[in-house]
Protein backbone atom coordinates (compact mmCIF):
# COMPACT_ATOMS: atom_id res chain seq x y z
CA UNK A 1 1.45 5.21 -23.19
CA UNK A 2 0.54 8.46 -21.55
CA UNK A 3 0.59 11.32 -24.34
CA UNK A 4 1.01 14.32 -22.67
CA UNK A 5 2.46 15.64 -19.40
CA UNK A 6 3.11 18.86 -17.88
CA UNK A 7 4.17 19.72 -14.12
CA UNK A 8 1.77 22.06 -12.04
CA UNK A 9 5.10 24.69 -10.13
CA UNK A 10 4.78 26.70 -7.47
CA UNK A 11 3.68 29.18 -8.27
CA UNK A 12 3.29 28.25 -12.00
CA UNK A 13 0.36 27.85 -14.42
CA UNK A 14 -2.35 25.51 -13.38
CA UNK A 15 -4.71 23.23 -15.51
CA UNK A 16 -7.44 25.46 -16.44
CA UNK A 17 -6.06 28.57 -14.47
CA UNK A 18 -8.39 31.12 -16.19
CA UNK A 19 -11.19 29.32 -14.14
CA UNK A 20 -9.91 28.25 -10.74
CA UNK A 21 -6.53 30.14 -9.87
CA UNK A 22 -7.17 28.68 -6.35
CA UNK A 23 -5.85 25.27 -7.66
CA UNK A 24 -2.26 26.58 -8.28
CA UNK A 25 0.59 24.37 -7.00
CA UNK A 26 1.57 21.32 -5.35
CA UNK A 27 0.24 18.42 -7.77
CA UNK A 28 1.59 16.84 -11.35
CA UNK A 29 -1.18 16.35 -14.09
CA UNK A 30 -0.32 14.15 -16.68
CA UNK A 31 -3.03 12.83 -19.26
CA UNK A 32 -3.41 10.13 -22.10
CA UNK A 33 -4.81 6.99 -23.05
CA UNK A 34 -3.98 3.56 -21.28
CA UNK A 35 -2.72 2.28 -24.10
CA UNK A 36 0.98 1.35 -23.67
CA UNK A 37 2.71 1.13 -27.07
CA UNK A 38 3.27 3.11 -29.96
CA UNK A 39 1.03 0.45 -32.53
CA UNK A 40 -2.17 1.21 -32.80
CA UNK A 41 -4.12 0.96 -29.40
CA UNK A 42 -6.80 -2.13 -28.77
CA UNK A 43 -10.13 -0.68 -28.76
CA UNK A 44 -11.81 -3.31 -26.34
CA UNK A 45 -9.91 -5.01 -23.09
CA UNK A 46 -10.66 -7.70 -21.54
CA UNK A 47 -14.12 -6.82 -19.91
CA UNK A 48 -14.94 -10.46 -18.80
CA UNK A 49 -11.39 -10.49 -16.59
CA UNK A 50 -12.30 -6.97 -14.87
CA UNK A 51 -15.97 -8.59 -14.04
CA UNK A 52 -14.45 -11.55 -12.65
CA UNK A 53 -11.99 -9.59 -10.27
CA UNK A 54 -15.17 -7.36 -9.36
CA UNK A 55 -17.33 -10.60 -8.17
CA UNK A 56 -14.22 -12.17 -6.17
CA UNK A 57 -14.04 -9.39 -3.92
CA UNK A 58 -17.83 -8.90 -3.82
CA UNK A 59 -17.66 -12.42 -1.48
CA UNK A 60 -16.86 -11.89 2.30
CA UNK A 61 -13.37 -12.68 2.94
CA UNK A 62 -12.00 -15.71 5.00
CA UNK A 63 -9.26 -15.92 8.02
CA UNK A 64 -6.40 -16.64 7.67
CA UNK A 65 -3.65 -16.87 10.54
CA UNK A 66 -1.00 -15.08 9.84
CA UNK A 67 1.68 -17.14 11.90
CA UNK A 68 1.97 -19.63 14.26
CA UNK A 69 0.30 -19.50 17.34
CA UNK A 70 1.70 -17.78 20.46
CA UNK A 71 1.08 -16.87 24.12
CA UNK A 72 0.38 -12.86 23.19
CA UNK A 73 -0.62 -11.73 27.11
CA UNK A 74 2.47 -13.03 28.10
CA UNK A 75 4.79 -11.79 25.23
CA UNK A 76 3.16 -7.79 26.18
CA UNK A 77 3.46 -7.77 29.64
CA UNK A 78 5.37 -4.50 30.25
CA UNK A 79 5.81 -3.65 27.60
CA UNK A 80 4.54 -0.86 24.67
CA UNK A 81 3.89 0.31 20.97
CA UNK A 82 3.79 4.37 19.85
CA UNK A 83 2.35 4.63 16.60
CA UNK A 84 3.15 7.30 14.31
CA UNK A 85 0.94 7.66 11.47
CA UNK A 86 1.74 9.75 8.10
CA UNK A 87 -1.20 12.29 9.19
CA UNK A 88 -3.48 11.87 12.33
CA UNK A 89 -5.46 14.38 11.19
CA UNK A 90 -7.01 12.03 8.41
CA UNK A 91 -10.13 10.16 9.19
CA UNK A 92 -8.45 7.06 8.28
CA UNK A 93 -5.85 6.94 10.37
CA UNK A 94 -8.28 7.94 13.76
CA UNK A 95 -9.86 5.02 12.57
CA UNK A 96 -7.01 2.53 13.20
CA UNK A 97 -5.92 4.23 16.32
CA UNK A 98 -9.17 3.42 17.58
CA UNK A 99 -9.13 0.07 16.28
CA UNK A 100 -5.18 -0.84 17.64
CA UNK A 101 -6.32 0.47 21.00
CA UNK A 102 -9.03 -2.06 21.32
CA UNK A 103 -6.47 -4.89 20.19
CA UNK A 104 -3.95 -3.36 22.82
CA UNK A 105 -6.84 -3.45 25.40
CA UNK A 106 -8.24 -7.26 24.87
CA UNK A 107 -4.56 -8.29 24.68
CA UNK A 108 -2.65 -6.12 27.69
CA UNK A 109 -0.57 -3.20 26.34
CA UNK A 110 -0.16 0.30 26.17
CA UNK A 111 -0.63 1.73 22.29
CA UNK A 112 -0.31 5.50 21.87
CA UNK A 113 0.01 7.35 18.91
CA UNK A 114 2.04 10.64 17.94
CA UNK A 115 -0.68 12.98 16.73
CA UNK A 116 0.58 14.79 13.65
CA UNK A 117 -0.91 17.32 10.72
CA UNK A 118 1.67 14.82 8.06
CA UNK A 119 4.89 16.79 8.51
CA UNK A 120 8.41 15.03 8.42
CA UNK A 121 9.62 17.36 11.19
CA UNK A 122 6.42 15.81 13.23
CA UNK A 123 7.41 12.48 12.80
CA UNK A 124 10.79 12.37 13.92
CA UNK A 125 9.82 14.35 16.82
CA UNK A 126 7.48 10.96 17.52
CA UNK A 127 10.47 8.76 16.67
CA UNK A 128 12.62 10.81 19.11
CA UNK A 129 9.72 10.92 21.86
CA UNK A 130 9.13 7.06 21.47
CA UNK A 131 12.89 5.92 21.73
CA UNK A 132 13.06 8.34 25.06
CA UNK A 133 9.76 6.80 26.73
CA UNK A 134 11.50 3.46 26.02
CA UNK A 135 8.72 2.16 23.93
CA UNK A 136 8.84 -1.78 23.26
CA UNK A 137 8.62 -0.98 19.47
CA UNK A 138 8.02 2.12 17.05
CA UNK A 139 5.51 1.66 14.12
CA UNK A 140 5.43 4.19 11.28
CA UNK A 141 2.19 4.00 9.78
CA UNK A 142 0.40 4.33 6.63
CA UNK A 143 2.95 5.84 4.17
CA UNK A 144 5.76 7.59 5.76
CA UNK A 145 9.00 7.15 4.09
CA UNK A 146 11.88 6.16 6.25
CA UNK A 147 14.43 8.53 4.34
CA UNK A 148 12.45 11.66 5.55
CA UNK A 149 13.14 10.68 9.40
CA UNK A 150 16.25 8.41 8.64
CA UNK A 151 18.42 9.85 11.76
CA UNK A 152 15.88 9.49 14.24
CA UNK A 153 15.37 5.82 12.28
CA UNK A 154 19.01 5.35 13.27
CA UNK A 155 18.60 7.02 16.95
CA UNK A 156 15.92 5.03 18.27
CA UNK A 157 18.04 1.32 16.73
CA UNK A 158 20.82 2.56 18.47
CA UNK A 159 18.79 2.03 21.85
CA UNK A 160 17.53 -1.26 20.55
CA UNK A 161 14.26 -0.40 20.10
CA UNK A 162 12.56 -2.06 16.87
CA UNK A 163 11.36 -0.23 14.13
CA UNK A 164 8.31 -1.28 11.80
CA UNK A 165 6.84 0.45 8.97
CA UNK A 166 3.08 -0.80 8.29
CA UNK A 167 0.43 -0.42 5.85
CA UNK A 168 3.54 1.63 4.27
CA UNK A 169 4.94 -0.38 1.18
CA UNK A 170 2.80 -2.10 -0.99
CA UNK A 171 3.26 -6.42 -0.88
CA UNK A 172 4.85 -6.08 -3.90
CA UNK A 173 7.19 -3.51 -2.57
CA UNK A 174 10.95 -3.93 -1.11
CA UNK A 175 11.03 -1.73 2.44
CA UNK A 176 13.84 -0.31 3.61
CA UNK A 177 16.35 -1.28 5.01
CA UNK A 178 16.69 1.33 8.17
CA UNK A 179 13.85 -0.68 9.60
CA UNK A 180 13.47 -3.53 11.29
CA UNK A 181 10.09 -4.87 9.81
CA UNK A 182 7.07 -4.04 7.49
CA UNK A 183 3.98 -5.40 7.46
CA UNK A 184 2.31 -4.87 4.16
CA UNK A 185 -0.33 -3.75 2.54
CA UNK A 186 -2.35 -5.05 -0.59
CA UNK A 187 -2.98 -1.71 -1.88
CA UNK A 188 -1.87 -2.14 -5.69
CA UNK A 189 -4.60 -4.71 -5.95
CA UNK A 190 -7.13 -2.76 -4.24
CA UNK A 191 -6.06 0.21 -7.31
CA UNK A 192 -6.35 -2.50 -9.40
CA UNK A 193 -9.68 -3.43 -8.28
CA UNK A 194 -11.19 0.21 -8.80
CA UNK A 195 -9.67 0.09 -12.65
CA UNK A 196 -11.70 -3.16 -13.28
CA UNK A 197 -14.85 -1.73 -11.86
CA UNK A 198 -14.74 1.27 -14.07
CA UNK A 199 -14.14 -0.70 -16.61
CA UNK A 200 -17.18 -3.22 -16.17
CA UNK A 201 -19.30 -0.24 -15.80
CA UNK A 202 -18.58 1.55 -18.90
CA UNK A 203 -17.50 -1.13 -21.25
CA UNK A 204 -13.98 0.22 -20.80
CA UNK A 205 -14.47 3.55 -22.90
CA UNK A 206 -14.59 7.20 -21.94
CA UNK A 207 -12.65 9.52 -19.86
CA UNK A 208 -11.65 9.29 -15.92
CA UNK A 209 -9.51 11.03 -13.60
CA UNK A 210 -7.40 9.35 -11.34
CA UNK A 211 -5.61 11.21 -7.97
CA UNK A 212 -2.69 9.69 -6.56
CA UNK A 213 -0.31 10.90 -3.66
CA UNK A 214 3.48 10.01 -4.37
CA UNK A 215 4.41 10.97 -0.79
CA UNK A 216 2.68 8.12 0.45
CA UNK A 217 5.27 4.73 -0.14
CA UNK A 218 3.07 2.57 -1.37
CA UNK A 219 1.31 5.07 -4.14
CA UNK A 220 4.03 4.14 -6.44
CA UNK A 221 3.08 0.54 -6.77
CA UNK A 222 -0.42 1.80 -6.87
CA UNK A 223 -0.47 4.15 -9.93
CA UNK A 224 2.04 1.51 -11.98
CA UNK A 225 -1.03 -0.95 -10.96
CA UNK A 226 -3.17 0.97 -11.88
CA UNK A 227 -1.69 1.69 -15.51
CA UNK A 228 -0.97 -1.46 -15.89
CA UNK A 229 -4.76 -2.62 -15.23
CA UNK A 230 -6.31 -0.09 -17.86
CA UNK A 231 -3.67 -1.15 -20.45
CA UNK A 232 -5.58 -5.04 -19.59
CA UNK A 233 -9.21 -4.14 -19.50
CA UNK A 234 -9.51 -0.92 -20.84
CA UNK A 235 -7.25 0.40 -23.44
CA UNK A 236 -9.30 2.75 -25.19
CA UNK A 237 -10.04 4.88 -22.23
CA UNK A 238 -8.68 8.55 -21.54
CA UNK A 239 -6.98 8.60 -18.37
CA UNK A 240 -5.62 11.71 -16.72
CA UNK A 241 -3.61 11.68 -13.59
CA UNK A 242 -3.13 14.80 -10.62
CA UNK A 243 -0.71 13.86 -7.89
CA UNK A 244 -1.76 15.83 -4.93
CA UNK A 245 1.09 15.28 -1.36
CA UNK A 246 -1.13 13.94 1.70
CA UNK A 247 -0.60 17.12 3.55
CA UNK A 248 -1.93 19.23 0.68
CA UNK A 249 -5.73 16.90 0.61
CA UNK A 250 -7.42 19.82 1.70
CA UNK A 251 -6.14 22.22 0.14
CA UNK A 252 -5.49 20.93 -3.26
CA UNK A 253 -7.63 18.22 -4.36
CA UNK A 254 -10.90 20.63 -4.53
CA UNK A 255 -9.69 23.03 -6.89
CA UNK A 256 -7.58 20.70 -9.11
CA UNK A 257 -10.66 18.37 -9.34
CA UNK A 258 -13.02 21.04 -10.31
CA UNK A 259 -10.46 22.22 -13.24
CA UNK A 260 -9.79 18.81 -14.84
CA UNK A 261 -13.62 18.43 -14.87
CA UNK A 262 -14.62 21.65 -16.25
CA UNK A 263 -11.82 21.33 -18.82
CA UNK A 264 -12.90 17.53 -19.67
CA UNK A 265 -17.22 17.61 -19.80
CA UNK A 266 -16.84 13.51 -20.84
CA UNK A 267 -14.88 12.88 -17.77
CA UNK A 268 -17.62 10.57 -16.13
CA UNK A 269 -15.40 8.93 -13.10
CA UNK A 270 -12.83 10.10 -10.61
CA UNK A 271 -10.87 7.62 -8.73
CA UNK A 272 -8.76 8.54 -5.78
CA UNK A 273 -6.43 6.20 -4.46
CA UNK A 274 -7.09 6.73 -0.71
CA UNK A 275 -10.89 6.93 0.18
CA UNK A 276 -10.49 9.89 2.25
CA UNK A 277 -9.61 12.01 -0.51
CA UNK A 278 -13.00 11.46 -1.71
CA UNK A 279 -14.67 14.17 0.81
CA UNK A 280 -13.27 17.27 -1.53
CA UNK A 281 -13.86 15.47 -4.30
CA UNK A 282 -17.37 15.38 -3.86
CA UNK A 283 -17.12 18.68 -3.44
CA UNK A 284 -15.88 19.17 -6.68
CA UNK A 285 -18.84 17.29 -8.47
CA UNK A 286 -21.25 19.17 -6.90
CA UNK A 287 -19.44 22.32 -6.74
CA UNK A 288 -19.37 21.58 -11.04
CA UNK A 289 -23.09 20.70 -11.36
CA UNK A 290 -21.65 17.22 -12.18
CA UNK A 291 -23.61 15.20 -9.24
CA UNK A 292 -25.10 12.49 -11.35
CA UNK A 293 -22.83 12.40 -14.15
CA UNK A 294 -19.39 12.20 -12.40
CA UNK A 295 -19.05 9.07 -9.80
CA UNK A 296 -16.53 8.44 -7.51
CA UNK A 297 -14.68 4.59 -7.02
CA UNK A 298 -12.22 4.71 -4.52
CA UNK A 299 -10.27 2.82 -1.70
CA UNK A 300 -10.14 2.02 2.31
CA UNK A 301 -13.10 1.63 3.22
CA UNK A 302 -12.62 4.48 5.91
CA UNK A 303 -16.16 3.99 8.08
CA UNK A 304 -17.18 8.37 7.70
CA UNK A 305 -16.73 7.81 3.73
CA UNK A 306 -19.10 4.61 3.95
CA UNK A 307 -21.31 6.69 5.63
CA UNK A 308 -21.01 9.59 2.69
CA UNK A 309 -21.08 6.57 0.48
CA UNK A 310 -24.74 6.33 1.85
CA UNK A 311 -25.85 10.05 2.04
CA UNK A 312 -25.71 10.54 -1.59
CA UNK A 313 -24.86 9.04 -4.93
CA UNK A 314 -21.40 10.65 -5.78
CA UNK A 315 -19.61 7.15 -4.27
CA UNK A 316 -20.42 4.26 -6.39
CA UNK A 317 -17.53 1.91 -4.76
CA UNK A 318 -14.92 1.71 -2.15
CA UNK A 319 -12.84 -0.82 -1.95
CA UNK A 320 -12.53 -1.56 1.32
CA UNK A 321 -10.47 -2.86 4.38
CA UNK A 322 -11.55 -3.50 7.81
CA UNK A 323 -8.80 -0.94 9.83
CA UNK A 324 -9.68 -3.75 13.03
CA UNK A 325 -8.71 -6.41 10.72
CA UNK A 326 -6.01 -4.72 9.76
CA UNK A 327 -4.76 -4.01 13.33
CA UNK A 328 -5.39 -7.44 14.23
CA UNK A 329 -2.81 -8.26 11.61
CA UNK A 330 -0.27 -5.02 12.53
CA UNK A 331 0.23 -5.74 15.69
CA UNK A 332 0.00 -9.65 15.81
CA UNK A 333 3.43 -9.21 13.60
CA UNK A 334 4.51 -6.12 15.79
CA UNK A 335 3.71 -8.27 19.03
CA UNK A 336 5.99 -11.17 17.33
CA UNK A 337 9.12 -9.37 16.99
CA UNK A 338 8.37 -8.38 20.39
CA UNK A 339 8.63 -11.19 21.69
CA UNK A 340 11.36 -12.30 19.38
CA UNK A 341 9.37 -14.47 17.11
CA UNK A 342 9.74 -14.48 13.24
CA UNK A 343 7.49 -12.18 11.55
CA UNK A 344 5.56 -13.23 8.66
CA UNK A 345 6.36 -11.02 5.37
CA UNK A 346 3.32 -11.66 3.38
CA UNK A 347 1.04 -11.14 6.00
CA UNK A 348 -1.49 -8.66 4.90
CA UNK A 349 -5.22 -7.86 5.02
CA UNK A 350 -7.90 -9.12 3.09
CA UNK A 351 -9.88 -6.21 0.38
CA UNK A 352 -14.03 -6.46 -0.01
CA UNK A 353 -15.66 -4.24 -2.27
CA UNK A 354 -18.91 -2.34 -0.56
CA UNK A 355 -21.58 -0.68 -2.44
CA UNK A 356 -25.10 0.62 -1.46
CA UNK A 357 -26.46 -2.45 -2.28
CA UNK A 358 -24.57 -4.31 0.75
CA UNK A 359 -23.92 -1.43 2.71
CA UNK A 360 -26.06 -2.18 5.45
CA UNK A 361 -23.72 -5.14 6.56
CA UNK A 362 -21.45 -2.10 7.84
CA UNK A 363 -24.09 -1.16 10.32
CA UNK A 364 -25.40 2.03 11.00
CA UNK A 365 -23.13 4.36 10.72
CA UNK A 366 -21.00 2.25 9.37
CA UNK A 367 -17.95 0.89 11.91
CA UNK A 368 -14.45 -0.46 10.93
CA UNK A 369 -15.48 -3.98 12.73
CA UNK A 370 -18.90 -4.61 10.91
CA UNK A 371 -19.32 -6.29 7.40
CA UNK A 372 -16.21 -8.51 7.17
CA UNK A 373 -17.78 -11.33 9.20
CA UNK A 374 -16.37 -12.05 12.75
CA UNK A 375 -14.43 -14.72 11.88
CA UNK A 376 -10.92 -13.03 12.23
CA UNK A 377 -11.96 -11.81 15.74
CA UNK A 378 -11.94 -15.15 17.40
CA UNK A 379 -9.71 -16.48 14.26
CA UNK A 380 -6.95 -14.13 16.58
CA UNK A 381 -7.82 -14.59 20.15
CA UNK A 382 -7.16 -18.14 19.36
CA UNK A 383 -4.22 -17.42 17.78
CA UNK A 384 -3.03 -15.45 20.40
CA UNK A 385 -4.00 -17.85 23.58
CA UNK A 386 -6.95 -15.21 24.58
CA UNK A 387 -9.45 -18.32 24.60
């Protein structure tokens, strides 16, 4: 059970102000051990469970179709996707866009996306612009919550045109329902996944930070994971927790970092739920004199943090996702309502961890369609009559 917690106001006090006034505003701290009752806390988890999950998704992952075959060439003709993501600013959301644009190439479709710096004012101006084009379908991706842009939701259903949030709500997740579809992601497990590393690596003792974003739908389900994971495998260990908003990454997550590490010298890990966050992070290791001492385990495998992954030795893990797998699986579902076909609710994406030590398999630099095995690529072109 978390011991302590305090909200960071604007413009109120800030953890460890005296030092870094610059980290003022816009993220919650709370701190405590991952205990979860009031009896006395375990002093060991169960390390042999958190190795096990580590070596499962240390194996390449398999294909698996998600759906029935179906003629996809024929089921696009015409017809169009617009893509908003939560901020297309972020190098993980470039990534996909480059990835759905190759899937919307091979298969016959126009994808665009609604460039954005993560404002809800932005995204219902995409929603608006989408249902005026007459797009085929509108997909709100990677975290934007449907209540922020719920009249333009309602706008662009009123003209028929499908709705879809992906890679939005965790699998374990309800989604809303203003939208048509979700396809889902398997991001609690991937949180989970960093917990049991940690834990392997330093026999579950210690102290780590965690940084969440509760703007993003799916970091809900995330954190609880995550809590819920420690509790399991490492109940001893201090865990503090700074929620910084997506829009406020670069900004924010510097200074706050820099303060809960100067104010905790034992703090030996920092995990950030989404991998990108890990670029001012490292910044706050080194910027501390902690490179060496502090490592970061994170998730996404976003290709430019793979490649930062390899540059130096602040990233000890990312849990990653192939974004081309992943659009293989968005718009195969996306393409089915399309064409009026039943979408598939658990479809998701598989998670393999990467690590210097098989980092190679992501070529060089690392790319979004290297190091998951090529079996999904012709796994879909099958699956979608393309061979």
């Amino acid at each position: 059970m978390l011991t302590t917690a305090r909200k960071l106001k604007r413009p109120g006090i800030c953890l460890a102000a005296a030092l870094f006034l610059a980290g003022c505003g816009g993220a919650s701290v709370k701190a405590g051990t991952a205990g979860a009752t009031g009896a006395p806390e375990p002093q060991t988890g169960d390390l042999s469970y958190a190795q096990a999950q580590v070596d499962k998704y240390s194996t390449l992952p398999t294909f698996q179709a998600p759906g029935d075959p179906f003629d996809a060439k024929t089921v696009m003709a015409g017809k169009s996707i617009v893509s908003i993501p939560v901020n297309g600013a972020i190098d993980f959301t470039q990534f996909y866009k480059q990835a759905a644009e190759r899937v919307a190439t091979k298969v016959g479709f126009r994808f665009t996306t609604w460039q954005n710096q993560g404002k809800p004012t932005e995204w219902g101006q995409g929603i608006q612009s989408g249902a005026t084009s007459g797009a085929s379908l509108i997909d709100l991706f990677a975290g934007i919550d449907p209540q922020q842009v719920l009249p333009q939701i309602q706008q662009a259903r009123s003209k028929k045109i499908p709705l879809v949030a992906s890679d939005t709500y965790d699998i374990s997740q309800p989604a809303s329902t203003d939208l048509n579809s979700s396809v889902k992601c398997p991001c609690a497990q991937a949180n989970r996944l960093m917990v049991d590393w940690v834990a392997a690596k330093t026999g579950g003792k210690g102290s780590v930070l965690v940084l969440t974003s509760s703007d993003v739908k799916a970091s809900g389900a995330g954190e609880a994971a995550m809590k819920e994971e420690f509790a399991k495998v490492a109940p001893a260990m201090k865990v503090t927790y700074i929620d910084v908003p997506s829009s406020d990454w670069a900004t924010k997550i510097q200074p706050q970092v820099q303060s809960a590490l100067v104010g905790d010298p034992a703090m030996s890990y920092v995990l950030p739920v989404y991998d990108t966050m890990s670029i001012w992070t490292a910044m706050a290791i080194k910027q501390t004199g902690r490179q060496g001492k502090v490592k970061v385990v994170t998730y996404n495998g976003t290709p430019s943090i793979l490649k930062l992954m390899n540059e130096d030795d602040i990233i000890e893990m990312d849990v990653g996702q192939s974004n081309d797998w992943m659009a293989h699986v968005i718009l195969d579902q996306e393409m089915r309502i399309i064409g009026g076909l039943k979408p598939n609710p658990d479809a998701t994406w598989p998670l393999y961890i990467w690590t210097k030590a098989n980092l190679a398999g992501a070529g060089s630099p690392p790319s979004d369609s290297q190091g998951y095995g090529d079996a999904y690529k012709s796994g879909f072109s099958t699956l979608w009559g393309l061979k």
